[in-house]
Protein backbone atom coordinates (compact mmCIF):
# COMPACT_ATOMS: atom_id res chain seq x y z
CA UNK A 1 283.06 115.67 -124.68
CA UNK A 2 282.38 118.88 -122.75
CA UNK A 3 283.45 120.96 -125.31
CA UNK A 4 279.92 122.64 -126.23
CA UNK A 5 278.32 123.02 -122.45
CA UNK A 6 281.80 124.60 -122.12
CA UNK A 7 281.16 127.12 -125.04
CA UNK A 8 277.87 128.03 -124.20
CA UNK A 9 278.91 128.97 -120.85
CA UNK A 10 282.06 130.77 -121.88
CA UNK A 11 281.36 132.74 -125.38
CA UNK A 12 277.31 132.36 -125.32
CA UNK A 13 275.68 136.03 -125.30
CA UNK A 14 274.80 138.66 -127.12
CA UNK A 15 275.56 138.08 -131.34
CA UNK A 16 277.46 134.59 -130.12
CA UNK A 17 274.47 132.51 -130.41
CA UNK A 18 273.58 128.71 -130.10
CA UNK A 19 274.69 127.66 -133.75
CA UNK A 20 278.08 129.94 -132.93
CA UNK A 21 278.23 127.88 -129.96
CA UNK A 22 278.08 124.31 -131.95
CA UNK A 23 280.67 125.60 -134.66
CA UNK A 24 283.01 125.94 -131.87
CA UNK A 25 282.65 123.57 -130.06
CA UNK A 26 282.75 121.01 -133.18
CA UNK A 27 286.38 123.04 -134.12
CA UNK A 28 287.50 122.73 -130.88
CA UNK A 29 286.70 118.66 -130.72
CA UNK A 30 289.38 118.76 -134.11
CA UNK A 31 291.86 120.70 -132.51
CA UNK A 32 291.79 118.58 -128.82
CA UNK A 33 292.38 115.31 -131.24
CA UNK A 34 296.18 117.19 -132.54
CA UNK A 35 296.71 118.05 -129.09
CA UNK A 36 298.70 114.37 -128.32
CA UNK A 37 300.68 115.30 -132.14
CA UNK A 38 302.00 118.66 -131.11
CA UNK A 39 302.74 117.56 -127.66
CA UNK A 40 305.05 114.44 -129.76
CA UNK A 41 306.72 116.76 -132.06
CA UNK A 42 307.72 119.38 -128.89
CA UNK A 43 308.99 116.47 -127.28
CA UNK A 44 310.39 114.27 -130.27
CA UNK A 45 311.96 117.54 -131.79
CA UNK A 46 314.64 117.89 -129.12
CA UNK A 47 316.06 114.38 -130.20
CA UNK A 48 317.44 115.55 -133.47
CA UNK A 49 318.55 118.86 -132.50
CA UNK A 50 321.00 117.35 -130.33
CA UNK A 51 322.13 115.36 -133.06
CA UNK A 52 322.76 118.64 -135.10
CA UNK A 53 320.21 116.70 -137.38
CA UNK A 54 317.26 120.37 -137.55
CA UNK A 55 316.69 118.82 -141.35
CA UNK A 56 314.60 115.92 -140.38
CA UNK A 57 311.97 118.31 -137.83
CA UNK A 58 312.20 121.24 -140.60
CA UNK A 59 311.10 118.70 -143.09
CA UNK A 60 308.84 117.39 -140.90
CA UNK A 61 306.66 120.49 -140.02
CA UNK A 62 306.90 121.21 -143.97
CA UNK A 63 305.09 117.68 -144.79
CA UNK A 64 302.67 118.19 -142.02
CA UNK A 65 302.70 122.26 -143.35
CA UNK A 66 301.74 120.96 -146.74
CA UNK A 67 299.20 118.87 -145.40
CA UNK A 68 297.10 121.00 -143.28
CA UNK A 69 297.20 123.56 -146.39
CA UNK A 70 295.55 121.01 -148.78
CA UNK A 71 293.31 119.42 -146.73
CA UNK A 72 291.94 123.09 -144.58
CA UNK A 73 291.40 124.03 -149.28
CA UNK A 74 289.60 120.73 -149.07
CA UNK A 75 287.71 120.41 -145.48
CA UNK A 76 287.35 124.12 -145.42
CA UNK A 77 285.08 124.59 -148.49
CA UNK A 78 282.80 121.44 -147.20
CA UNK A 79 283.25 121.40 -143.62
CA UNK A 80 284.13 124.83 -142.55
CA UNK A 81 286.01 125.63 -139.46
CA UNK A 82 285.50 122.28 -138.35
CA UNK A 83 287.30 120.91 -141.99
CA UNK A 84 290.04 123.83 -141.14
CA UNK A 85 290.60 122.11 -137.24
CA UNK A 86 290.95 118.93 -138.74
CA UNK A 87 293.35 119.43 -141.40
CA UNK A 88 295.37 120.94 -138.37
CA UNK A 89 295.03 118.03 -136.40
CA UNK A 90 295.87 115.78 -139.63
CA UNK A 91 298.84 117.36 -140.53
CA UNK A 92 300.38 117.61 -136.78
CA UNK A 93 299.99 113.90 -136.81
CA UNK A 94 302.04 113.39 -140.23
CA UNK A 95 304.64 115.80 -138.82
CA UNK A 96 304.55 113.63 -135.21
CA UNK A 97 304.76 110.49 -137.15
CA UNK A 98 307.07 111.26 -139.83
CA UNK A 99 309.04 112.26 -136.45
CA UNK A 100 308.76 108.70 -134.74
CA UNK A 101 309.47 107.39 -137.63
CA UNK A 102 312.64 109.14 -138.56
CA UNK A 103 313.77 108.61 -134.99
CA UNK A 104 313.01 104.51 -134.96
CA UNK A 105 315.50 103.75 -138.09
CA UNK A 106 318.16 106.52 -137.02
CA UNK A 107 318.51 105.90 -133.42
CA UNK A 108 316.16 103.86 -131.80
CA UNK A 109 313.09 105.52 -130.59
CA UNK A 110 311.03 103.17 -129.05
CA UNK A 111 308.37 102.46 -127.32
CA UNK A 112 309.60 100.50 -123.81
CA UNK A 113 308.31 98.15 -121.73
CA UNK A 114 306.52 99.89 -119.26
CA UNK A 115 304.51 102.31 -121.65
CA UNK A 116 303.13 99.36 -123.51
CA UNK A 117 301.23 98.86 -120.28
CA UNK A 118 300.72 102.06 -119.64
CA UNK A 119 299.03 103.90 -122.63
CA UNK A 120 296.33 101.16 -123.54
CA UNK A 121 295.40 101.02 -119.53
CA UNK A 122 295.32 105.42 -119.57
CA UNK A 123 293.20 105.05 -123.24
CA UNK A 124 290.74 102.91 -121.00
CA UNK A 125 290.09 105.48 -118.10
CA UNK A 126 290.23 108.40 -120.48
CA UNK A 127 287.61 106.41 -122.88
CA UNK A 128 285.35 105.75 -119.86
CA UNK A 129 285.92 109.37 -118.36
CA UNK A 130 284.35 110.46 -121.56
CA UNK A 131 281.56 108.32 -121.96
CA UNK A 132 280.59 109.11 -117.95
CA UNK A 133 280.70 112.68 -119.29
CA UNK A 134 278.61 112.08 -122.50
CA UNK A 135 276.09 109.90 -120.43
CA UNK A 136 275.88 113.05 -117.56
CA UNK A 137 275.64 115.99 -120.26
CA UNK A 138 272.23 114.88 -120.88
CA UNK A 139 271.38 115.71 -117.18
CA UNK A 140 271.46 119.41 -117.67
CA UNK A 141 268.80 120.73 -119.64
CA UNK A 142 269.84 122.87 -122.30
CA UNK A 143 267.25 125.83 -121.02
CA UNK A 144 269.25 126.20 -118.05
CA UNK A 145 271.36 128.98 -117.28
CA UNK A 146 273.96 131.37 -114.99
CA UNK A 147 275.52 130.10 -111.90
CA UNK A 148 273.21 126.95 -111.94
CA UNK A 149 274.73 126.02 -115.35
CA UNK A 150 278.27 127.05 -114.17
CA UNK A 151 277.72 125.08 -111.14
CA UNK A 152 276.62 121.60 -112.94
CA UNK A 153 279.40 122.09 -115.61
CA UNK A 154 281.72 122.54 -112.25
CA UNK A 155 280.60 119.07 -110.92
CA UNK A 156 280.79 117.34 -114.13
CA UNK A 157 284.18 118.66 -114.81
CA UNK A 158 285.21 117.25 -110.94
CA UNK A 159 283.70 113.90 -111.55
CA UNK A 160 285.61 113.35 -114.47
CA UNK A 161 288.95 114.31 -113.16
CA UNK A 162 287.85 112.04 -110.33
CA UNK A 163 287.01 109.10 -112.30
CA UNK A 164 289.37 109.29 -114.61
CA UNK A 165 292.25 109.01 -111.13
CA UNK A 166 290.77 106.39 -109.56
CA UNK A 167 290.60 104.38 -113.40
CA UNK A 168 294.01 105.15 -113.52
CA UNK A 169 294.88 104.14 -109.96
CA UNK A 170 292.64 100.93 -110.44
CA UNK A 171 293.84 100.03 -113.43
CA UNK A 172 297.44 100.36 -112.15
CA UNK A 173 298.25 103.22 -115.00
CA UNK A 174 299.99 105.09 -112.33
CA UNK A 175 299.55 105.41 -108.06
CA UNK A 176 298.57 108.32 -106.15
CA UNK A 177 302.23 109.03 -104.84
CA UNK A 178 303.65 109.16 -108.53
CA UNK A 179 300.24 111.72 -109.40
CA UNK A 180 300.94 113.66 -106.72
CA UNK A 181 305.10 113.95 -107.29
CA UNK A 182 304.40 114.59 -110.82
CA UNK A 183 302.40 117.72 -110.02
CA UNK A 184 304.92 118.72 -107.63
CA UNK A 185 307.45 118.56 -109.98
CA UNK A 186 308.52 121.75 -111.92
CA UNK A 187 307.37 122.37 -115.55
């Protein structure tokens, strides 16, 4: 949602100009939406490795390989860089999926009790951490620049992170004690 206020501030000067700005913002939007895949296949991976089973992720990353080749020829000639970023994101999702999919007829991967209530309940504070952000990135007018632009992106960025804690907290996604150990605990 903040990815092109966050551009403009970051990469906008010089030959990096306003329509450089949107391209990369609208690539970066792509790319956020594979994030959840990649983070699946890092953690689905390990599953079948200690199985001796490095087949199944190997063939895995070559579907999703396949994929992102065909559809970045595709995307890329209509769409651009933003075609290329989505083809990524495509084919890390047929890689994740081909993943949880594997994994549910060979051994069981499931999803359990307790993040059946979780997800949908963290999808509703993220979705309404977003729209607050869409609704407040009207606020700043476009002309403005420097440490006063730095400074609203700043608050808007805090307000989400804010929101989107008490959601979860209100929502009972999570509490402030298990927030707070889970930053605590190492990576």
């Amino acid at each position: 949602v903040l990815a092109e206020p966050i551009v403009r501030l970051l990469f906008e000067h010089g030959a990096f100009g306003a329509e450089d700005s949107t391209a990369t913002a609208h690539a970066l939007m792509w790319l956020a939406l594979g994030l959840p895949a990649h983070v699946l296949i890092k953690a689905l991976s390990p599953a079948f490795y200690a199985r001796s089973d490095t087949m199944t992720p190997l063939l895995a990353t070559a579907k999703g390989f396949v994929m992102t080749v065909v559809l970045a020829v595709l995307l890329g000639h209509v769409f651009g860089a933003s075609g290329i970023a989505a083809s990524i994101a495509a084919g890390a999702w047929s890689s994740a999926l081909s993943l949880l999919r594997k994994g549910s007829s060979e051994f069981g991967f499931s999803v359990d009790a307790a993040a059946r209530k979780r997800v949908p309940r963290i999808a509703l504070a993220a979705i309404a951490m977003g729209a607050l952000l869409w609704l407040t990135t009207g606020l700043v007018p476009a002309e403005t620049h420097g440490f006063i632009k730095f400074v609203a992106l700043g608050v808007q960025i805090a307000a989400g992170i804010a929101v989107y804690g008490l959601l979860l907290q209100i929502l009972g996604a999570t509490s402030w004690r298990e927030a707070v150990n889970a930053l605590k605990r190492p990576a």
